[in-house]
N, C-alpha and C. Protein backbone atom coordinates (compact mmCIF):
# COMPACT_ATOMS: atom_id res chain seq x y z
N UNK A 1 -7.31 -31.59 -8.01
CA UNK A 1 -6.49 -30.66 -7.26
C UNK A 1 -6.17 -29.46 -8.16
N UNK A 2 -6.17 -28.26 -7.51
CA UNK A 2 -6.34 -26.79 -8.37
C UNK A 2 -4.79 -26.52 -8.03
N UNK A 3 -3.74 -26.64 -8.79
CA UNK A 3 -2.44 -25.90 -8.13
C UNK A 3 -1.98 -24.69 -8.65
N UNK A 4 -1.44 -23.74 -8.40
CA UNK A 4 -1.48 -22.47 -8.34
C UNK A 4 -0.17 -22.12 -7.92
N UNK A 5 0.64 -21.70 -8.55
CA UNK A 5 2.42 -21.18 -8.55
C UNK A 5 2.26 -19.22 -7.78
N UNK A 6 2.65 -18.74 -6.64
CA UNK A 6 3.16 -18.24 -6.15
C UNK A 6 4.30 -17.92 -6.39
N UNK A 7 4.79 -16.64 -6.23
CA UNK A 7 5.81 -16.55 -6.23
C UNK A 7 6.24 -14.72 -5.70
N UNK A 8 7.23 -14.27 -4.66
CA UNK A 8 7.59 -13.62 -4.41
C UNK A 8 8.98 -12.66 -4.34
N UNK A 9 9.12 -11.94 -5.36
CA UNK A 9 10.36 -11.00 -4.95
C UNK A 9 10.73 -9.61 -4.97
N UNK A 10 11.83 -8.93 -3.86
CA UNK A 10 11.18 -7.95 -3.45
C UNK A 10 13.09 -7.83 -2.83
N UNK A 11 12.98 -6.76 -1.97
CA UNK A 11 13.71 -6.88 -0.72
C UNK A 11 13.84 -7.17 -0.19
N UNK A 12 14.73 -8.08 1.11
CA UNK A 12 14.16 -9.20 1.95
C UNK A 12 13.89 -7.82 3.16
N UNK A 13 12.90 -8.65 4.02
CA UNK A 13 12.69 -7.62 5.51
C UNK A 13 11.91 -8.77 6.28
N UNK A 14 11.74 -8.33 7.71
CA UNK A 14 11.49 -9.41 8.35
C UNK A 14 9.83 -9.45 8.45
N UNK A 15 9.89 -10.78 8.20
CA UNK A 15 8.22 -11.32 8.20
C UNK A 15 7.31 -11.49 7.13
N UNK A 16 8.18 -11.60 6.10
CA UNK A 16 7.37 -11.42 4.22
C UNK A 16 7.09 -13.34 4.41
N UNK A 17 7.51 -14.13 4.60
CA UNK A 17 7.21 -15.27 4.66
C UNK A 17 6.35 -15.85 5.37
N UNK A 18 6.27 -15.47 6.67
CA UNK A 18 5.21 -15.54 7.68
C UNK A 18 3.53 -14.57 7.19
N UNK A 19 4.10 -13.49 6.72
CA UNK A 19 3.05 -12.98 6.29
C UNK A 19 2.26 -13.37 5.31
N UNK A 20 2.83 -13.70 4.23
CA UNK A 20 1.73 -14.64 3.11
C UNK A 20 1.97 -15.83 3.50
N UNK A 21 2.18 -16.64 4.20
CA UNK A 21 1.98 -17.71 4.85
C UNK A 21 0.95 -17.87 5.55
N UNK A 22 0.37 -16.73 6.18
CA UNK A 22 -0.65 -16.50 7.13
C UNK A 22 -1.93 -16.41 6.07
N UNK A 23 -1.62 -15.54 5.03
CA UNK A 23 -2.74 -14.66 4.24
C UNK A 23 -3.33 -16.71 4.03
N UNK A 24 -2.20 -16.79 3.09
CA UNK A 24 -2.80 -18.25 2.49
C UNK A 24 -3.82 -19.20 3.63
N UNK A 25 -3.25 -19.68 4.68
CA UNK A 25 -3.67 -20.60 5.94
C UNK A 25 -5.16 -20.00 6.15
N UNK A 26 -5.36 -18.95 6.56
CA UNK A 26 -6.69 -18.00 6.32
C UNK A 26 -7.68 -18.20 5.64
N UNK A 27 -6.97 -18.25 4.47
CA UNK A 27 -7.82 -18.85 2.92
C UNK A 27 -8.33 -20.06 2.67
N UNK A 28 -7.58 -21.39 3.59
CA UNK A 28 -7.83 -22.39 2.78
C UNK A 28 -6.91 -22.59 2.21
N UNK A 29 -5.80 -22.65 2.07
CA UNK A 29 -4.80 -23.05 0.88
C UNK A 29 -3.40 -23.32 1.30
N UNK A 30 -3.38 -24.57 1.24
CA UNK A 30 -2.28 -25.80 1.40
C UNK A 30 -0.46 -25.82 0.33
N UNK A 31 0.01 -25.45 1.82
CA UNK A 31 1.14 -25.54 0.72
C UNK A 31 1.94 -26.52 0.52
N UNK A 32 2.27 -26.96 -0.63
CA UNK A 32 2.93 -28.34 -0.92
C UNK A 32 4.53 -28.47 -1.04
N UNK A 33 4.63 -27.37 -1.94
CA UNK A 33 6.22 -26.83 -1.27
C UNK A 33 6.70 -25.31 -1.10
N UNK A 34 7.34 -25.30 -1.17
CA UNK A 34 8.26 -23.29 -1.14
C UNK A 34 9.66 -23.50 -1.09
N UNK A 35 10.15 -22.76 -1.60
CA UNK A 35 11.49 -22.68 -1.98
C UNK A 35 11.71 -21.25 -1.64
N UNK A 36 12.58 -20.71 -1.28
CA UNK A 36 12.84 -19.07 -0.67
C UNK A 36 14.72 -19.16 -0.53
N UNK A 37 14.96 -18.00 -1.59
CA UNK A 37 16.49 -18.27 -1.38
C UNK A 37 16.41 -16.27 -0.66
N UNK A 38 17.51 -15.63 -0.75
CA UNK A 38 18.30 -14.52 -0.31
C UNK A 38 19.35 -14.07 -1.15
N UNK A 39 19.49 -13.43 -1.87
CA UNK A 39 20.76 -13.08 -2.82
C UNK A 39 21.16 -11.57 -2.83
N UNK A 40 21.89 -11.00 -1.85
CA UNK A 40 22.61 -9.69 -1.51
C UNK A 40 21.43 -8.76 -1.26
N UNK A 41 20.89 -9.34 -0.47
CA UNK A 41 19.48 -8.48 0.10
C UNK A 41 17.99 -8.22 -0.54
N UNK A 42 17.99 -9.53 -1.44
CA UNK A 42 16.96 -9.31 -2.26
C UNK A 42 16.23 -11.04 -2.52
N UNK A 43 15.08 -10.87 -1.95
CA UNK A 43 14.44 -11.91 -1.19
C UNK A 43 13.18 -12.64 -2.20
N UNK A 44 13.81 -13.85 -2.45
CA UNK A 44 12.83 -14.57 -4.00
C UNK A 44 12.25 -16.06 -3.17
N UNK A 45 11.26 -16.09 -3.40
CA UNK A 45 10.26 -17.12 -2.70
C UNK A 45 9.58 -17.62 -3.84
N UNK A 46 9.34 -19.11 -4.11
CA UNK A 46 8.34 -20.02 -4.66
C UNK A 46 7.23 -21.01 -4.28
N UNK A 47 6.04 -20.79 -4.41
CA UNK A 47 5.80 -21.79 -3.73
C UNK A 47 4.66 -22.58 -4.65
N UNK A 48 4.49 -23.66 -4.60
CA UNK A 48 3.27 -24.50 -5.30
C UNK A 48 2.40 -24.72 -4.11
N UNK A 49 0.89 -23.92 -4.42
CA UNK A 49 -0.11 -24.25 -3.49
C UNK A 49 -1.12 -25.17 -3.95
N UNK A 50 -1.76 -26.03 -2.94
CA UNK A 50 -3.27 -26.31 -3.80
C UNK A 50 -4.75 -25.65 -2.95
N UNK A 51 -5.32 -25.07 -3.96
CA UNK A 51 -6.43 -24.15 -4.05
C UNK A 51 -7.51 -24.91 -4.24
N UNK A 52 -7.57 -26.57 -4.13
CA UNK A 52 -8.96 -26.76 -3.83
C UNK A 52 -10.08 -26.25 -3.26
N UNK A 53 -9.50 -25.90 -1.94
CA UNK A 53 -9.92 -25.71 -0.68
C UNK A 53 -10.40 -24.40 0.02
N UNK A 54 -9.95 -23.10 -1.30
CA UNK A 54 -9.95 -22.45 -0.98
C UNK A 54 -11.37 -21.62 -0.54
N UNK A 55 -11.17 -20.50 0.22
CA UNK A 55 -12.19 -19.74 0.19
C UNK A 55 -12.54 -18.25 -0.79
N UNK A 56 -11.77 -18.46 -1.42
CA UNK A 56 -12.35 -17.20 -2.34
C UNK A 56 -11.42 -17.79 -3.72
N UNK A 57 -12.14 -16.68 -4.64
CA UNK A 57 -11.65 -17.04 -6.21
C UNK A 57 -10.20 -16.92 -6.27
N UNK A 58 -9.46 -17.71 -8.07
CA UNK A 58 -8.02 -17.71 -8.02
C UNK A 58 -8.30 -15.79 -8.06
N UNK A 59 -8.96 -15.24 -8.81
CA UNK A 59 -9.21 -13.51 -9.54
C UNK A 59 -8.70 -13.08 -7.97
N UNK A 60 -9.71 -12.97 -6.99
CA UNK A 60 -9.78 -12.41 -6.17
C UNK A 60 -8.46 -12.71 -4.89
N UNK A 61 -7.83 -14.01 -5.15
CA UNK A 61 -7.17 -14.30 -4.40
C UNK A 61 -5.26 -13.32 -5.09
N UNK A 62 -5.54 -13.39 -6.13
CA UNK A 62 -4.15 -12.96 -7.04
C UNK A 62 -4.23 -11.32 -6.56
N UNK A 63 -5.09 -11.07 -6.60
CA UNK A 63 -5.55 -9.41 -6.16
C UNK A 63 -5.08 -8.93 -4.80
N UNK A 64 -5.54 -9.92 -3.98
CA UNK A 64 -5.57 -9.69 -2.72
C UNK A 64 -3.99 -9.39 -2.51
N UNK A 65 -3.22 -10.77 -2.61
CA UNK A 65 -1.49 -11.13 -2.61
C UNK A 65 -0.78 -9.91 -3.31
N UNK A 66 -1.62 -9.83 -4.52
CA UNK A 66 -0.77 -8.41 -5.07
C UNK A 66 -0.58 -6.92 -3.79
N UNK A 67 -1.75 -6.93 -3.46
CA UNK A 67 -2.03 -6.20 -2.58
C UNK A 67 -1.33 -6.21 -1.05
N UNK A 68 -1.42 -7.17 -1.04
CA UNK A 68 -0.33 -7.49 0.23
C UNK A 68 0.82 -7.42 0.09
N UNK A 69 1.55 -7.66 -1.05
CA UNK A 69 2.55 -7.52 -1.32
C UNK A 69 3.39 -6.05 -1.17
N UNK A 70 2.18 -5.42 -2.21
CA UNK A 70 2.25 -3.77 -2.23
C UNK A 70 2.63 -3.33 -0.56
N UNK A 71 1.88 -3.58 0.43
CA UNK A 71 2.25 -3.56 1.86
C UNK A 71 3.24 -3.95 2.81
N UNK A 72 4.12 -5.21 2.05
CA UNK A 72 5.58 -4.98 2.99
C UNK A 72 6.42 -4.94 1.89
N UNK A 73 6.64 -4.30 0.82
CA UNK A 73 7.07 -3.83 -0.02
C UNK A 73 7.54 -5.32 -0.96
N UNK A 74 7.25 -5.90 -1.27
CA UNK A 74 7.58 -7.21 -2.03
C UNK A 74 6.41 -7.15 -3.49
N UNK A 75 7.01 -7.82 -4.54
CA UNK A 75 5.34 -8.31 -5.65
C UNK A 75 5.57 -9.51 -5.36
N UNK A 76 4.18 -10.01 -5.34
CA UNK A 76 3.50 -11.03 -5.36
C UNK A 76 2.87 -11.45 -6.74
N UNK A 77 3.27 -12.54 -7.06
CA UNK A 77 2.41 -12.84 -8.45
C UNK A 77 1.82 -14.26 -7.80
N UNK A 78 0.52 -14.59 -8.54
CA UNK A 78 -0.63 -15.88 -8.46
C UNK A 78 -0.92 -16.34 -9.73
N UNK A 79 -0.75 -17.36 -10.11
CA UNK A 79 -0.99 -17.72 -11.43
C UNK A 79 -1.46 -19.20 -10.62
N UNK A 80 -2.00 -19.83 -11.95
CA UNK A 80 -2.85 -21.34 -11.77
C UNK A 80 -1.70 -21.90 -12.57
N UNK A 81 -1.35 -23.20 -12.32
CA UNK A 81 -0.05 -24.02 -12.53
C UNK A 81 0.19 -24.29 -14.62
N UNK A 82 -1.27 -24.02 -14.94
CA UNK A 82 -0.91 -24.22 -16.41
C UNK A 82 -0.78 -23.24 -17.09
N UNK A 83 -1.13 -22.03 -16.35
CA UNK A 83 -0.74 -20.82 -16.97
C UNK A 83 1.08 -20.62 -16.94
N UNK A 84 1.20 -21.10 -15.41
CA UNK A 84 2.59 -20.61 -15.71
C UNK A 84 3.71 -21.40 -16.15
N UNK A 85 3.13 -22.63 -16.46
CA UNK A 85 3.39 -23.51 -17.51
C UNK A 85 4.06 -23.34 -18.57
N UNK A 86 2.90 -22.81 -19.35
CA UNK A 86 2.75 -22.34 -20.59
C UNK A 86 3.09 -20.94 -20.76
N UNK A 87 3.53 -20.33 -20.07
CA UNK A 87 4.47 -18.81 -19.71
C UNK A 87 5.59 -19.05 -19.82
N UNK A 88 6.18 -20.25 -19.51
CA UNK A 88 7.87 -20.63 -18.86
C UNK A 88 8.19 -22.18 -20.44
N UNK A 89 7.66 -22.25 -20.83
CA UNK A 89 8.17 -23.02 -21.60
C UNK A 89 9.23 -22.46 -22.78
N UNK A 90 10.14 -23.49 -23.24
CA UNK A 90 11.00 -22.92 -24.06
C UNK A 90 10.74 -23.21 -25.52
């Protein structure tokens, strides 16, 4: 299993959840959990996917999300689960 850490924050506005929710389902790619809080109008989402399944590369898939992101005004970051691992350790 390929897992892959998501993660979104931005402004909240309506439909940023549904929208990369969609992008992913599209793709092939299963989500195992998400976490999405709200804190004085500013909208932070997590999610652990698995990317077995997917249809296109992690490269091309991190690109894309960035890109989408850029479009309802949110960043999107894609990392593979040991990268961000090994990013977040103390």
């Amino acid at each position: 299993m390929k897992k892959t850490i998501i993660t979104v924050v931005g402004r909240d506005t309506i439909g940023i959840i549904a929208k990369v929710c969609t992008y992913l389902a599209e793709h092939r790619v299963n989500i195992e959990d998400i976490s999405q809080t709200i804190i004085q109008g500013y909208f932070n989402m997590m999610m652990v996917a698995d990317t077995s399944n997917a249809d296109l590369s992690a490269a091309d898939m991190s690109r894309e999300l960035k890109a989408l992101g850029e479009t309802i005004g949110v960043v999107i970051r894609c990392q593979h689960e040991d990268i961000f691992n090994m990013m977040h350790r103390i």
